[in-house]
Protein backbone atom coordinates (compact mmCIF):
# COMPACT_ATOMS: atom_id res chain seq x y z
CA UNK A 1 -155.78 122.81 -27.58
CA UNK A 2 -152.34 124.35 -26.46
CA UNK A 3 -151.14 123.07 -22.91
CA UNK A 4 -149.59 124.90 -20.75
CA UNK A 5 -146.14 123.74 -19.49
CA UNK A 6 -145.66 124.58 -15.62
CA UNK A 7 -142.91 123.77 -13.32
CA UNK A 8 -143.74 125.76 -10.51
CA UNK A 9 -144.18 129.07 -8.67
CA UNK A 10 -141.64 130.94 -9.61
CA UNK A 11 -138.59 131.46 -6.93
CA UNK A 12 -139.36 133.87 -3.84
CA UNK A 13 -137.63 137.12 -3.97
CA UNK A 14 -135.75 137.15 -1.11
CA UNK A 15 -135.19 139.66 1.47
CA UNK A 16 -134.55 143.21 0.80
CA UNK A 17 -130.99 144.89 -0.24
CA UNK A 18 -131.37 146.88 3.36
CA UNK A 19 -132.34 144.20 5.25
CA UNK A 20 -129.66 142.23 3.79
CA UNK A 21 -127.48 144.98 4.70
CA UNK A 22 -129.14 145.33 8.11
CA UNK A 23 -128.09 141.95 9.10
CA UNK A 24 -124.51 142.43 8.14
CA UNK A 25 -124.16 145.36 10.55
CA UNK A 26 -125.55 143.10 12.88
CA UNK A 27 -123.55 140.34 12.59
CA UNK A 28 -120.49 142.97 12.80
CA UNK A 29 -122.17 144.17 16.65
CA UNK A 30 -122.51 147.65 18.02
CA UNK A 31 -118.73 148.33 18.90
CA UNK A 32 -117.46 147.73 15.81
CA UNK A 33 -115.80 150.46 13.54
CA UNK A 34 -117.41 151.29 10.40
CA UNK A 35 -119.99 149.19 10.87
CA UNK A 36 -122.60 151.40 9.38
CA UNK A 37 -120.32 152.17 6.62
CA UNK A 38 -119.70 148.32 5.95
CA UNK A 39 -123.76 148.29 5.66
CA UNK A 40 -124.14 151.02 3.46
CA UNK A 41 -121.40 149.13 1.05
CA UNK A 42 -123.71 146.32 1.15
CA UNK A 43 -127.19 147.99 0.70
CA UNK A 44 -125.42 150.00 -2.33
CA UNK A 45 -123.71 147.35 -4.05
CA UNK A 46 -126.76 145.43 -3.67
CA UNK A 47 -129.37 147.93 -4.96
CA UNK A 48 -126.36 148.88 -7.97
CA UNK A 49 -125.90 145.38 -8.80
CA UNK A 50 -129.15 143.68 -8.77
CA UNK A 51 -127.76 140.86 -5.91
CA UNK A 52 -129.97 138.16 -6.30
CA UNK A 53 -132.94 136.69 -3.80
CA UNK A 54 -131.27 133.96 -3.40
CA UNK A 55 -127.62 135.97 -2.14
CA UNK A 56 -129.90 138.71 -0.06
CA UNK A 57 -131.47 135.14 1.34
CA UNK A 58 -127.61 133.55 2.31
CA UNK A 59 -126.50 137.03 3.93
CA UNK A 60 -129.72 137.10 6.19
CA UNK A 61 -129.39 133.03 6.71
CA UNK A 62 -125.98 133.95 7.72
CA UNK A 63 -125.66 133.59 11.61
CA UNK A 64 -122.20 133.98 12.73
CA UNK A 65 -119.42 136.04 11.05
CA UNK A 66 -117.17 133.00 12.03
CA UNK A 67 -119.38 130.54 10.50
CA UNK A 68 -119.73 132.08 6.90
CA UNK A 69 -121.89 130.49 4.72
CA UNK A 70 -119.62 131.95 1.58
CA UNK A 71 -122.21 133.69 -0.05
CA UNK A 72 -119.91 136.17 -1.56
CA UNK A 73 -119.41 133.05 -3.85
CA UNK A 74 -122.84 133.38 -5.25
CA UNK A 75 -122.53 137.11 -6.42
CA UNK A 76 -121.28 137.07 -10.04
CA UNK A 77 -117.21 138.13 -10.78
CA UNK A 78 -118.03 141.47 -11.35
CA UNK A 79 -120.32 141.80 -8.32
CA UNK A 80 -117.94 140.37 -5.59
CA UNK A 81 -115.02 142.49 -7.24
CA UNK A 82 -117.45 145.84 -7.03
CA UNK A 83 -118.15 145.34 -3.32
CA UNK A 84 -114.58 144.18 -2.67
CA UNK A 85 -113.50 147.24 -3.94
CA UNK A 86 -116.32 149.29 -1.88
CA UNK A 87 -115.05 147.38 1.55
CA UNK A 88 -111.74 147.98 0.78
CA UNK A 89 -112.77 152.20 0.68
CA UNK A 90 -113.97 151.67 3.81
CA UNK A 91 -111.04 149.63 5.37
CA UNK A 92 -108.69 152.18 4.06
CA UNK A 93 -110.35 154.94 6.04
CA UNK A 94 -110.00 155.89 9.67
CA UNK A 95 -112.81 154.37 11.82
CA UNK A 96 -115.54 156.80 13.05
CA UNK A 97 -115.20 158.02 15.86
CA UNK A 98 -111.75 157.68 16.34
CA UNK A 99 -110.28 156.00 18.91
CA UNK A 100 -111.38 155.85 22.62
CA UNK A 101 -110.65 158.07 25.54
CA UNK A 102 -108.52 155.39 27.40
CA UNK A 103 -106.22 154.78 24.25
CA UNK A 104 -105.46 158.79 23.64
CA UNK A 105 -104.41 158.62 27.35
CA UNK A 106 -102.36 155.74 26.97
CA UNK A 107 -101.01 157.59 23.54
CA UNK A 108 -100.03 160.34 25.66
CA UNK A 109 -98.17 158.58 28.09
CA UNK A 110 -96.45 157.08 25.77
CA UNK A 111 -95.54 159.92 24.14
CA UNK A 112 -94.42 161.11 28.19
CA UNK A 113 -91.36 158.50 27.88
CA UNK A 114 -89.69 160.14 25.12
CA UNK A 115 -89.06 163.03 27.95
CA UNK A 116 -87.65 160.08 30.41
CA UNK A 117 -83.73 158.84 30.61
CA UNK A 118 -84.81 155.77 32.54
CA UNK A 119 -86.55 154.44 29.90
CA UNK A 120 -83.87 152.65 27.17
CA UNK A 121 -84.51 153.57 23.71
CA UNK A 122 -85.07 150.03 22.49
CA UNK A 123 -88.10 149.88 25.28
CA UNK A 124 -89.84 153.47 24.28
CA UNK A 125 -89.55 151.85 20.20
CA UNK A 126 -90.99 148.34 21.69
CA UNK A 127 -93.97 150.52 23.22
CA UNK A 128 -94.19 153.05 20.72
CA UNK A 129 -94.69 149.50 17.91
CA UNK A 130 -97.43 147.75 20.48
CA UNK A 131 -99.75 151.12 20.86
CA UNK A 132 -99.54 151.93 16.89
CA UNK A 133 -100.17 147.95 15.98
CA UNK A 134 -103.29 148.39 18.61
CA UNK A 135 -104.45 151.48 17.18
CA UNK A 136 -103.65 150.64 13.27
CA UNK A 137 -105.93 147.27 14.37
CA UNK A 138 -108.61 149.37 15.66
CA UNK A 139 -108.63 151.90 12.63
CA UNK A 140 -108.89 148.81 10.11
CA UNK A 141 -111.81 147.54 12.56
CA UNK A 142 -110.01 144.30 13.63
CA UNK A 143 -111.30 145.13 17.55
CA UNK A 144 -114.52 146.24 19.06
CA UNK A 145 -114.69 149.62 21.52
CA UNK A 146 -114.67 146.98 24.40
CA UNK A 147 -111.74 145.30 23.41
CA UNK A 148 -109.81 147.95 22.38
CA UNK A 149 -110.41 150.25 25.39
CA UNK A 150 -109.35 147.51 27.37
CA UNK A 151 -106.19 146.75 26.24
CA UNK A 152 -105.31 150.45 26.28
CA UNK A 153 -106.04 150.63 30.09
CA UNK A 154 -104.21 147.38 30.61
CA UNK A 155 -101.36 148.77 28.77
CA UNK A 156 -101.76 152.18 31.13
CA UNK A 157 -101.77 150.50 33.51
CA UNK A 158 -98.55 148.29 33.20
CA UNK A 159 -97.15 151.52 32.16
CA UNK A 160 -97.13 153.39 35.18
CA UNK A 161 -96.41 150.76 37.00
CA UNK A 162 -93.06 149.67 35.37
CA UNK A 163 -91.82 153.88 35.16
CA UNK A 164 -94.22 155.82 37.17
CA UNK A 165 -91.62 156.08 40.04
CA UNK A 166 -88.34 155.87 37.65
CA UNK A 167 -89.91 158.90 35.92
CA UNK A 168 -91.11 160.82 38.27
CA UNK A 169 -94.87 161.15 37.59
C-alpha cells in the first residue's frame, strides 16, 4: 500500500494580469497622464512574463500608491528590469492628450513678454524656466489635469497682473 503524501491545496492563482493592471490605473486616478499606457505596460509584462499569483495578488492588495507594498520586489531580476524598461517607454513619451487649455494660454502669454521692454530679461528667463519645469512635470506625469490646470491659471493669473498694464494688454 503506497500513501499518498499531501500538504495541501495547492496555492490560489491569484487575480488576473488585467485586473492586476486594472488596479494600477486605478491607483494612478483618472487625471493622470499615461495612465492607460502605464496599465497596458503592466497587463503586457504580466501576460509576457508569467507574473506570479502571488505578485498579481500584492498589486491588487496594493491600496495607496504612497503606501507601496514593494511588490516589484517579488517579480524575478529579469521581470522587474523588463517592465522597468516598458515604464520607462512610456515616461519618455509625451502624455496623451497634451497639455490643457489653461497651460497653452499661459504658454502664450508667456511667449507675449518676449515682445515687452518692461519686462527684464532675467524675469522673461525666470518665467520662461517655471512654465517649461510645469509642463516637462506634466509630460513625465508627475501632476494630475487638476493640478496642473491650476497652477497654469494661477500663474496667468499673477501674470497679468504683475505686466498687464506695463505691457499694454
Amino acid at each position: 500500500m503506497t500513501a499518498a503524501c499531501h500538504h495541501g491545496d495547492p496555492p490560489p492563482e491569484g487575480p488576473s494580469c488585467a485586473a492586476a493592471a486594472d488596479h494600477v490605473r486605478g491607483l494612478l486616478g483618472p487625471d493622470a497622464p499615461r495612465a492607460s499606457r502605464i496599465r497596458d505596460a503592466f497587463a503586457a509584462r504580466c501576460e509576457a512574463d508569467g507574473w506570479d499569483g502571488e505578485v498579481r495578488a500584492c498589486v491588487v492588495a496594493t491600496t495607496s500608491l504612497r503606501k507601496p507594498r514593494h511588490c516589484k520586489a517579488k517579480l524575478t531580476r529579469d521581470q522587474r528590469a523588463a517592465l522597468d524598461r516598458e515604464l520607462a517607454e512610456v515616461a519618455a513619451t509625451p502624455a496623451v492628450g497634451g497639455l490643457p487649455a489653461a497651460c497653452r494660454d499661459c504658454g502664450a502669454l508667456i511667449e507675449r513678454l518676449a515682445g515687452c521692454a518692461a519686462v527684464p530679461g532675467s524675469r522673461r528667463s525666470a518665467l520662461q524656466l517655471a512654465y517649461r519645469d510645469l509642463t516637462q512635470a506634466w509630460m513625465r506625469g508627475n501632476h494630475d489635469a487638476r493640478t496642473v490646470e491650476v497652477q497654469c491659471r494661477s500663474l496667468t493669473d499673477r501674470l497679468r497682473q504683475a505686466f498687464a498694464a506695463k505691457c499694454g494688454w
